[in-house]
Structures are given as C-alpha cells and as structure tokens.
N, C-alpha and C. Protein backbone atom coordinates (compact mmCIF):
# COMPACT_ATOMS: atom_id res chain seq x y z
N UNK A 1 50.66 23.35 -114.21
CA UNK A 1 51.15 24.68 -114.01
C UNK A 1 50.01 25.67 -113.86
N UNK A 2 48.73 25.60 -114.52
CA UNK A 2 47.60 26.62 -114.68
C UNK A 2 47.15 26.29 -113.20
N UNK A 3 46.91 24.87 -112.57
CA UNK A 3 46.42 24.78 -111.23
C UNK A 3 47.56 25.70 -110.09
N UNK A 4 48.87 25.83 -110.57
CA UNK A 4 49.58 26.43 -109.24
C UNK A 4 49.21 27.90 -109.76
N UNK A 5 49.11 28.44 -110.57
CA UNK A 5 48.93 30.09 -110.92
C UNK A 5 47.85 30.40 -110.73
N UNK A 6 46.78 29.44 -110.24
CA UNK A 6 44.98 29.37 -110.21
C UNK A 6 45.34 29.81 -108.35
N UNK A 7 46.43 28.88 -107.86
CA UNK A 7 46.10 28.95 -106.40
C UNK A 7 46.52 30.14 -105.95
N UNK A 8 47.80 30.52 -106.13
CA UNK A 8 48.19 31.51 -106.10
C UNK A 8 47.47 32.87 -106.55
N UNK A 9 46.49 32.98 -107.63
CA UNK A 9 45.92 34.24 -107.45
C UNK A 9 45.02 34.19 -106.12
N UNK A 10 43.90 32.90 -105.90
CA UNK A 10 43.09 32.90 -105.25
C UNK A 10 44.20 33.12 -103.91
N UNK A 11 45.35 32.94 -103.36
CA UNK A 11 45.46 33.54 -102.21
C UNK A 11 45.88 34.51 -101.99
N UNK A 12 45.95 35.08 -103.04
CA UNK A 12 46.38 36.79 -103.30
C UNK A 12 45.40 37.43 -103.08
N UNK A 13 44.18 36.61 -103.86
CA UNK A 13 43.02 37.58 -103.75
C UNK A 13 42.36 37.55 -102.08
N UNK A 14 42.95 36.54 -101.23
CA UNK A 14 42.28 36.51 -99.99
C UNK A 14 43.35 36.71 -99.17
N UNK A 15 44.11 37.17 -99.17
CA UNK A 15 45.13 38.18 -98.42
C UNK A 15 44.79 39.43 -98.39
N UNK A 16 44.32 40.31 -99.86
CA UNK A 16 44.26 41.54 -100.27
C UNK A 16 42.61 41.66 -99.18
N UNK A 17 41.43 40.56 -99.49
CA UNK A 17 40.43 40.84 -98.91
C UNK A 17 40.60 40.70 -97.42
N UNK A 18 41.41 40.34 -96.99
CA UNK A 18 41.31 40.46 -95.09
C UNK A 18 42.28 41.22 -95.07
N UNK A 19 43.02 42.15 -95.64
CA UNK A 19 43.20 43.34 -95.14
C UNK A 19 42.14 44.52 -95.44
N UNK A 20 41.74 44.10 -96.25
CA UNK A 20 40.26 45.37 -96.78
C UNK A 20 39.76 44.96 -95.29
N UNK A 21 39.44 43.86 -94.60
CA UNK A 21 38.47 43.36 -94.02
C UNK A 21 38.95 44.14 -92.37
N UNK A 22 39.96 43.84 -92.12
CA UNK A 22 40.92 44.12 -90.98
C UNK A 22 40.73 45.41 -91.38
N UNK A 23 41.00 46.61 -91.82
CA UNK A 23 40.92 48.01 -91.96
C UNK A 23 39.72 48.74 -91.18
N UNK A 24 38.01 47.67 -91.43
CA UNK A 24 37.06 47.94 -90.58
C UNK A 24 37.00 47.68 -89.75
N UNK A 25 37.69 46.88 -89.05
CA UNK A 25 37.39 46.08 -87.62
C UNK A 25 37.34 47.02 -86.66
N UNK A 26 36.79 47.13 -85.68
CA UNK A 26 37.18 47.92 -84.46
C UNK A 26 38.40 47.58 -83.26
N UNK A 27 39.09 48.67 -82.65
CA UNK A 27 40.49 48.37 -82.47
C UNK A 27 40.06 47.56 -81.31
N UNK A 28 40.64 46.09 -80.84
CA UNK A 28 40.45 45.14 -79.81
C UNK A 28 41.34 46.07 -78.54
N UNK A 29 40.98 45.51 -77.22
CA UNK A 29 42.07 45.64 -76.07
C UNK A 29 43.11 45.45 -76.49
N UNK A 30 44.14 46.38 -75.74
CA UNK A 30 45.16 47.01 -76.11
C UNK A 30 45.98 46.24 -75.09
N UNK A 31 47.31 45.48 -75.22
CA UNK A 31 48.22 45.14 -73.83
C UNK A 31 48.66 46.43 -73.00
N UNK A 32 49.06 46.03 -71.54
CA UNK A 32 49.33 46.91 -71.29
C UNK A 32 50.71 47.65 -71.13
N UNK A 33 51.48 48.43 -70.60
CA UNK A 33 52.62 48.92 -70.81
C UNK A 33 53.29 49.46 -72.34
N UNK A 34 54.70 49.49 -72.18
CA UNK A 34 55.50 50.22 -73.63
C UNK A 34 54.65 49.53 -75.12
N UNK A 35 54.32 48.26 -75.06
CA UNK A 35 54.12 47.96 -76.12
C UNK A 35 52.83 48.23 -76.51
N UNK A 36 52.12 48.44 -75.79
CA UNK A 36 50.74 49.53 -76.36
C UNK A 36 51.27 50.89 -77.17
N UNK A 37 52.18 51.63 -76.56
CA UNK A 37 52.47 52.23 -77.55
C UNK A 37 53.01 52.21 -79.15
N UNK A 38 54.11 51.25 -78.58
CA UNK A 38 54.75 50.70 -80.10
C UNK A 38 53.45 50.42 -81.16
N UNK A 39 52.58 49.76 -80.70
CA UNK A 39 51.18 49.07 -81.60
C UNK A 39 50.84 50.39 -81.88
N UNK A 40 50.37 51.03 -81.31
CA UNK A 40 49.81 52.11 -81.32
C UNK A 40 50.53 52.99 -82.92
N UNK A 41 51.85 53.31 -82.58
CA UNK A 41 52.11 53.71 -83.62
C UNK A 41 52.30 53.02 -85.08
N UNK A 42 52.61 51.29 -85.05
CA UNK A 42 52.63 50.67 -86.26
C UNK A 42 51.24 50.43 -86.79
N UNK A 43 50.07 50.42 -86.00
CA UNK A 43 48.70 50.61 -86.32
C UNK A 43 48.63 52.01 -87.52
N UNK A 44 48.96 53.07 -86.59
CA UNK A 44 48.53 54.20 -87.55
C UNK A 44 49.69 54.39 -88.51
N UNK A 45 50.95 54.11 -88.45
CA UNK A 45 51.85 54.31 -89.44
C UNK A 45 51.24 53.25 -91.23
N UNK A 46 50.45 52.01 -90.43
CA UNK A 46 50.12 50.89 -91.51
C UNK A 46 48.99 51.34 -92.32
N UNK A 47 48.14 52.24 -91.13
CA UNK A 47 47.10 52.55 -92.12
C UNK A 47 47.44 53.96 -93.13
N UNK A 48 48.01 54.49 -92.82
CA UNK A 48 48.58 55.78 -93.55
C UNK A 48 48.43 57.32 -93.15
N UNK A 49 48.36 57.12 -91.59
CA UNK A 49 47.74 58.62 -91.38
C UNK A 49 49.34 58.77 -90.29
N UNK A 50 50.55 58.39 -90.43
CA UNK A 50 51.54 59.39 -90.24
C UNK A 50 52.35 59.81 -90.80
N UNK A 51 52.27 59.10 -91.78
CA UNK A 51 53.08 60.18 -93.32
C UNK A 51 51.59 60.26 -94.39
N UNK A 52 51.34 61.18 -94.47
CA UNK A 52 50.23 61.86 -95.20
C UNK A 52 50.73 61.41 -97.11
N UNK A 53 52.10 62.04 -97.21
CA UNK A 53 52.66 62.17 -98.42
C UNK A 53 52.88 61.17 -99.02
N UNK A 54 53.28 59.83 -98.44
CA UNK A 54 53.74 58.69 -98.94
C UNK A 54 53.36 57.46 -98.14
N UNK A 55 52.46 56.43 -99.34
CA UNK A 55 51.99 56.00 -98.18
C UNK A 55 52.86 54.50 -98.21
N UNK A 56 52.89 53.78 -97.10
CA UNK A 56 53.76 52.94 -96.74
C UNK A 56 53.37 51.60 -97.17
N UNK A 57 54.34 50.76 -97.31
CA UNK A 57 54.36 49.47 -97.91
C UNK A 57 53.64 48.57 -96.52
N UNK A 58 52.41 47.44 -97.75
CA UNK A 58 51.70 47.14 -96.37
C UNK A 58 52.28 45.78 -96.57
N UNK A 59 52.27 44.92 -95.02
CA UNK A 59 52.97 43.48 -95.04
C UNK A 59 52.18 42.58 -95.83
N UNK A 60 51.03 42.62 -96.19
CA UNK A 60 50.19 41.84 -97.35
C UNK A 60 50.67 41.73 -98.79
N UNK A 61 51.35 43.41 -98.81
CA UNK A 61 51.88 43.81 -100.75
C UNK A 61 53.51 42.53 -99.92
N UNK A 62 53.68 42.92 -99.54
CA UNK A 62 55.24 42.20 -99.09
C UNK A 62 54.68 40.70 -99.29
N UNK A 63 53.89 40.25 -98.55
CA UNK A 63 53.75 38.68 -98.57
C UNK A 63 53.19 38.32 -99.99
N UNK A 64 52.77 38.78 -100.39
CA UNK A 64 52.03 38.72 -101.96
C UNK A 64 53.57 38.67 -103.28
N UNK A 65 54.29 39.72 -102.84
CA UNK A 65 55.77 39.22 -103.74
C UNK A 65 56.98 38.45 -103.24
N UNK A 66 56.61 38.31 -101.88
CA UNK A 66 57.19 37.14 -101.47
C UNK A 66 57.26 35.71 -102.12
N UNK A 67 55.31 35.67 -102.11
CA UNK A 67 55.16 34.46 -102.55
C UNK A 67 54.93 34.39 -104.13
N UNK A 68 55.16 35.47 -104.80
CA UNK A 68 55.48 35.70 -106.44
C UNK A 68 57.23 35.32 -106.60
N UNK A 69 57.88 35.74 -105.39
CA UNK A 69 59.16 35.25 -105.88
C UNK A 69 59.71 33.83 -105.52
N UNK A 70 58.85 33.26 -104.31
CA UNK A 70 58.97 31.86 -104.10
C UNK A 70 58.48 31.44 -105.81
N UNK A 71 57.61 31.09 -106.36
CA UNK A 71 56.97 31.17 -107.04
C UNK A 71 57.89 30.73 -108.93
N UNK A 72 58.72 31.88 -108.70
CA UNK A 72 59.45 31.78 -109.79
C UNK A 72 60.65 31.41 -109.26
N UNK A 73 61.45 31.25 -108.06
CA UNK A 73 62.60 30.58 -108.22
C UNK A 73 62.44 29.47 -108.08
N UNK A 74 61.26 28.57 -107.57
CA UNK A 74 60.90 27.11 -107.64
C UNK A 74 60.34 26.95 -109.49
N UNK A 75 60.31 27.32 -110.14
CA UNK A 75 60.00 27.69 -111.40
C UNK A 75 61.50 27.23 -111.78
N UNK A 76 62.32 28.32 -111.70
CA UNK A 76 63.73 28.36 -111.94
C UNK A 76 64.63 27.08 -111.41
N UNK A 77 64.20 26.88 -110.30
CA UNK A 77 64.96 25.53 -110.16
C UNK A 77 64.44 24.09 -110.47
N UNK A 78 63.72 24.16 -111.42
CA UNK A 78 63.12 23.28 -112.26
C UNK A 78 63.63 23.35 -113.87
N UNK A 79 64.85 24.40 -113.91
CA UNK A 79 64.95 24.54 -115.28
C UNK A 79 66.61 24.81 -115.23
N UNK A 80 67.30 24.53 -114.24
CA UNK A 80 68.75 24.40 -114.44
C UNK A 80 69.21 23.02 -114.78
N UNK A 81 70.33 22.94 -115.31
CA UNK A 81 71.02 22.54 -115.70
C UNK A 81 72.12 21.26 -114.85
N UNK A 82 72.65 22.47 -114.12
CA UNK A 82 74.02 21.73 -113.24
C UNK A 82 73.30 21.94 -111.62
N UNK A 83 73.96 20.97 -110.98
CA UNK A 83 74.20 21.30 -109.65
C UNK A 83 74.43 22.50 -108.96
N UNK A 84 75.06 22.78 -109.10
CA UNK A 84 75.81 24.44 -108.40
C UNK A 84 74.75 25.13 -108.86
N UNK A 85 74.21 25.40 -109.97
CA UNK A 85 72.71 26.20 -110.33
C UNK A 85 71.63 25.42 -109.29
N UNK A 86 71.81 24.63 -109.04
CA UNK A 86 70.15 24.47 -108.83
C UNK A 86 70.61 24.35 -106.92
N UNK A 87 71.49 24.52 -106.58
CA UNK A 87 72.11 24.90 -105.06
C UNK A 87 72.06 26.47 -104.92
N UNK A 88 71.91 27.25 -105.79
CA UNK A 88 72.34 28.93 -105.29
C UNK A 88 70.89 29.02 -106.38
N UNK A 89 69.51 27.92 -106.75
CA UNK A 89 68.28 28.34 -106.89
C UNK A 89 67.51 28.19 -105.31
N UNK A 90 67.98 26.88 -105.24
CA UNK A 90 67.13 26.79 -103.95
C UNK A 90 68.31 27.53 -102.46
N UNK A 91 68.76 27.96 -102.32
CA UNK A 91 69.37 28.87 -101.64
C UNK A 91 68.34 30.01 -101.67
N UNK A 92 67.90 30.63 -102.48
CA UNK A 92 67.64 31.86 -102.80
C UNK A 92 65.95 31.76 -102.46
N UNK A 93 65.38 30.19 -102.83
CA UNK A 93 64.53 29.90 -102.21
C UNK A 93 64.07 29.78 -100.89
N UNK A 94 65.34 29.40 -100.25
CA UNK A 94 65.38 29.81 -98.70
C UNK A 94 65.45 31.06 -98.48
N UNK A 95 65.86 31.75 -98.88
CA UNK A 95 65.28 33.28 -98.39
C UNK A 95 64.50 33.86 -98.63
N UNK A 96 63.65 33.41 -99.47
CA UNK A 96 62.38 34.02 -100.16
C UNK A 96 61.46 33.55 -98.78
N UNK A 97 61.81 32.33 -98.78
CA UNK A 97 60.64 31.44 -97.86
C UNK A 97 60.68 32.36 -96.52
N UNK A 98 61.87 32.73 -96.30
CA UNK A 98 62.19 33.03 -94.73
C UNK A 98 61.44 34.81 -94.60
N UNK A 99 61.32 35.14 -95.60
CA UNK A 99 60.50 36.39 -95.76
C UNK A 99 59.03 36.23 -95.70
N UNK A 100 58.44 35.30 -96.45
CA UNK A 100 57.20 34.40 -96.47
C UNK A 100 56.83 34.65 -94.94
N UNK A 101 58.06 33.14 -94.49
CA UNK A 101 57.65 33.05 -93.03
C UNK A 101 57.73 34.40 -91.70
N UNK A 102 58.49 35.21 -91.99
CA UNK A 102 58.42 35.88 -90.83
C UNK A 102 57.58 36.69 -90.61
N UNK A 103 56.65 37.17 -91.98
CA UNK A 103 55.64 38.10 -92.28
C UNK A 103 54.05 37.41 -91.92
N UNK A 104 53.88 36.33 -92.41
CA UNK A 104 53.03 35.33 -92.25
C UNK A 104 52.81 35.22 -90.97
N UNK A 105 53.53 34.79 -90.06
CA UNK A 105 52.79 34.12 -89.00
C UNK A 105 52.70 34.97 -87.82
N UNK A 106 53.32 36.38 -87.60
CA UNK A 106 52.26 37.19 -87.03
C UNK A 106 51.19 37.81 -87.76
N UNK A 107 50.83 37.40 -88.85
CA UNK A 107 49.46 38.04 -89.66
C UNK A 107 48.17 37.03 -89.25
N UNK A 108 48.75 35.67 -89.08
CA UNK A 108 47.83 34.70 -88.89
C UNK A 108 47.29 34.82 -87.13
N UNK A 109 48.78 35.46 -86.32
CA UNK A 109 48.08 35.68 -84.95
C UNK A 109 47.47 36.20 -84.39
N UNK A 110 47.53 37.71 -85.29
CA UNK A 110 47.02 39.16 -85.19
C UNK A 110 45.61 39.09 -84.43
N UNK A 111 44.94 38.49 -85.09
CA UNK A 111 43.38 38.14 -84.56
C UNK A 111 43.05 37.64 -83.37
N UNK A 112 43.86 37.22 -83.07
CA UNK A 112 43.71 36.38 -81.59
C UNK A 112 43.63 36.69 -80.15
N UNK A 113 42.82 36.26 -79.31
CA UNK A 113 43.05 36.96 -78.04
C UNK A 113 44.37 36.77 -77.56
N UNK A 114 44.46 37.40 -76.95
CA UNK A 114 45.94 38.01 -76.32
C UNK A 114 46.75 36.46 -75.57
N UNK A 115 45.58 35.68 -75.15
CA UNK A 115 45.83 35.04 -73.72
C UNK A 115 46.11 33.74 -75.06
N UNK A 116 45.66 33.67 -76.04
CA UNK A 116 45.75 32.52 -76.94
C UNK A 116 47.28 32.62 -77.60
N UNK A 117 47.68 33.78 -77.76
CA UNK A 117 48.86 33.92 -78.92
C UNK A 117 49.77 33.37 -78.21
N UNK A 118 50.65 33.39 -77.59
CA UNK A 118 51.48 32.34 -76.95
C UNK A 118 51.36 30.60 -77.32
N UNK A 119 49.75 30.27 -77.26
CA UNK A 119 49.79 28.58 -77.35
C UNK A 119 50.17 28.87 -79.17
N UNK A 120 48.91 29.64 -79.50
CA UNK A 120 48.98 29.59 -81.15
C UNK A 120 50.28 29.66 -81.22
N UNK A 121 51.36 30.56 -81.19
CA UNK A 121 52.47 30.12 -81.70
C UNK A 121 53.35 29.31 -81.93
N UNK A 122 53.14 28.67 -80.53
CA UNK A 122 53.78 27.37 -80.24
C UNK A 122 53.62 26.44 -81.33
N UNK A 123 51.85 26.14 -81.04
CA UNK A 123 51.53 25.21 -82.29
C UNK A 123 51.52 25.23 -83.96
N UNK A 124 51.70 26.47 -84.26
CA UNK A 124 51.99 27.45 -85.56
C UNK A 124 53.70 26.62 -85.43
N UNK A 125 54.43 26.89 -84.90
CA UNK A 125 55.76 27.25 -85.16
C UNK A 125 55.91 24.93 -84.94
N UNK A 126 55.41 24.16 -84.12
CA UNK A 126 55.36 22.85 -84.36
C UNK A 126 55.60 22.42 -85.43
N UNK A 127 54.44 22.85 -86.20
CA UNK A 127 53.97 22.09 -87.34
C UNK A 127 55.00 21.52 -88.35
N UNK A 128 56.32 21.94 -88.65
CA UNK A 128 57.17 21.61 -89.26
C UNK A 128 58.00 20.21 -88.84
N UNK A 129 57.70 20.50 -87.46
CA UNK A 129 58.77 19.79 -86.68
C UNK A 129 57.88 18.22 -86.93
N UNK A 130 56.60 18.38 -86.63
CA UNK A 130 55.74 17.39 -86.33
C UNK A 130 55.27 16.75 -87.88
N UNK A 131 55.74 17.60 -88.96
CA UNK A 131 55.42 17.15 -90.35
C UNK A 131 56.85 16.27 -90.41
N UNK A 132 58.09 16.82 -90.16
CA UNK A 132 59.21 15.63 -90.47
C UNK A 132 58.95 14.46 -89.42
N UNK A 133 58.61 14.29 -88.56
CA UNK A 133 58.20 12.90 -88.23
C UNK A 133 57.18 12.41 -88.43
N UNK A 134 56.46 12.91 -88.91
CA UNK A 134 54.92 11.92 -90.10
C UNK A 134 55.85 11.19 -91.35
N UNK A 135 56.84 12.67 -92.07
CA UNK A 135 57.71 11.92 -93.01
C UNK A 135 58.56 11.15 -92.99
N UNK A 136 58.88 11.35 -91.78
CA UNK A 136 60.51 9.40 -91.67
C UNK A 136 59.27 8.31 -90.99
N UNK A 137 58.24 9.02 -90.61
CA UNK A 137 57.76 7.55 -90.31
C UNK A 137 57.29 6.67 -91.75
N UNK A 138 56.22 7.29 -92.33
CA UNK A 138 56.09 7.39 -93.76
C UNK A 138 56.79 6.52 -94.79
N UNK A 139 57.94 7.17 -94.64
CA UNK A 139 59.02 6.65 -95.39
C UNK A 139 59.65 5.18 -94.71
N UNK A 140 60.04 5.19 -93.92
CA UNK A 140 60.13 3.87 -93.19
C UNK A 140 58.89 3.03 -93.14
N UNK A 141 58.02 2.78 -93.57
CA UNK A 141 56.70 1.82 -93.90
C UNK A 141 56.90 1.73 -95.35
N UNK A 142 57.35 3.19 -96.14
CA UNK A 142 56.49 2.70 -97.64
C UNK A 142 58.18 1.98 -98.47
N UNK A 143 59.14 2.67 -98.34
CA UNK A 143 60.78 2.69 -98.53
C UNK A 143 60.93 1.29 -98.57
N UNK A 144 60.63 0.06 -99.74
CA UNK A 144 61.93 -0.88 -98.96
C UNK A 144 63.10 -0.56 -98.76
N UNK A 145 63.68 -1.68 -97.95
CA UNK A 145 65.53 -1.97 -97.62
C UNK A 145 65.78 -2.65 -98.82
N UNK A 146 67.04 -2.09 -98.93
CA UNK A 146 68.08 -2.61 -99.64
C UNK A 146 69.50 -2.71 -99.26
N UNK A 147 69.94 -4.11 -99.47
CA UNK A 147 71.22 -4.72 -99.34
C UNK A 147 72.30 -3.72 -99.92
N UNK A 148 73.60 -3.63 -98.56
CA UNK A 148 74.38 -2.25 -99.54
C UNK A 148 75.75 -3.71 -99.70
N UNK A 149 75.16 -5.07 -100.10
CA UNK A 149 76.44 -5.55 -100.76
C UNK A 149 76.39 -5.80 -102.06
C-alpha cells in the first residue's frame, strides 16, 4: 500500500512540475482558421488573465483528483462485502477512469507537432486494444484446459 501512495505522489508531483514547466514555454505555431481562436482563448482563460477575480480550475488540479478518486474507490472495492457493492464500486470506478482518460490524453498531445497529433492519437488511443490481445494470447499459453464433464 505505501508503494501505491509513493507512486501516486511522485506523479502528482510531475504533473504539477510540467505545468510550472509548460507556463514558460514559448507559444508554438498556431493552426490555422476558427480554431486558432478557440486556443487562443482557452490558452489565456487557463492561465488566468480573463477573469482577473477568480482564477480557474486547471486540468492538472482535475487530473490529480481524478486520480485521488480512482485511488480510493479501487481502495473501496477491495473492502466490500457483497456483490451489488462491489458492482456500483467499480461502476463508479469507471467514471472516475473516464475523467482520468479524457483529460489525460490531450495533455500528453499538447506538445506535439501539429502534423504528429493525428498518428499520436491513433497510437495513444490503440494501446488498450493491443494490450487485450497480448492478454488472451497470454492466457491461452499459461491457462490450462479443463474438461467441463
């Protein structure tokens, strides 16, 4: 348990530092058309200079209690009881995750040249697909058969 609360700070603490880090960067080429603007304004709305008064929730603080609440309902569904509890734990785990994920993986693309983000995604968004067939293969080598008479 001390090794998963060890990892978890350390990627808290390196989330929090590449946005410190990203704050200095200088602004890359811009696409062209409407969505230069849109950027344009979620750029300066993120850093805090269009509401002066209040400053706005950044997707790092979001992914950081995201993965504090993944965190404790995999916690929690290690400590029910019945079925039906541990179906509406990991339920709830799926939505934690799905917050995780949607925040996450344009943070990981952000950096990228323009002409790359398209493949990166592709291969970003694979990886799941291409991990369940490592696992039935896996499993079909290590799994004996057994007789269902």
């Amino acid at each position: 348990m001390d090794v998963v609360g060890s990892v978890w700070g350390w990627l808290a603490r390196m989330v929090l530092r590449r946005h410190r880090l990203l704050l200095r960067l200088p602004p890359r080429d811009e696409p062209p058309g409407p969505l230069r603007q849109v950027r344009a304004h979620l750029t300066l709305h993120q850093r805090g200079r269009v509401r002066q008064h209040r400053r706005p929730l950044q997707p790092q603080v979001t992914l950081v209690f995201n993965l504090a609440l993944c965190y404790v309902i995999k916690l929690g569904s290690g400590l029910v009881k019945i079925y039906p509890q541990f179906l509406a734990a990991r339920s709830l785990l799926g939505a934690a995750m799905g917050g995780f994920w949607g925040l996450s993986a344009p943070s990981a693309l952000e950096n990228l040249p323009v002409e790359l983000c398209g493949l990166a995604s592709g291969v970003l968004h694979q990886g799941r697909a291409v991990g369940y067939l490592i696992t039935a293969a896996v499993y079909l080598c290590l799994v004996p058969e057994q007789s269902r008479g």
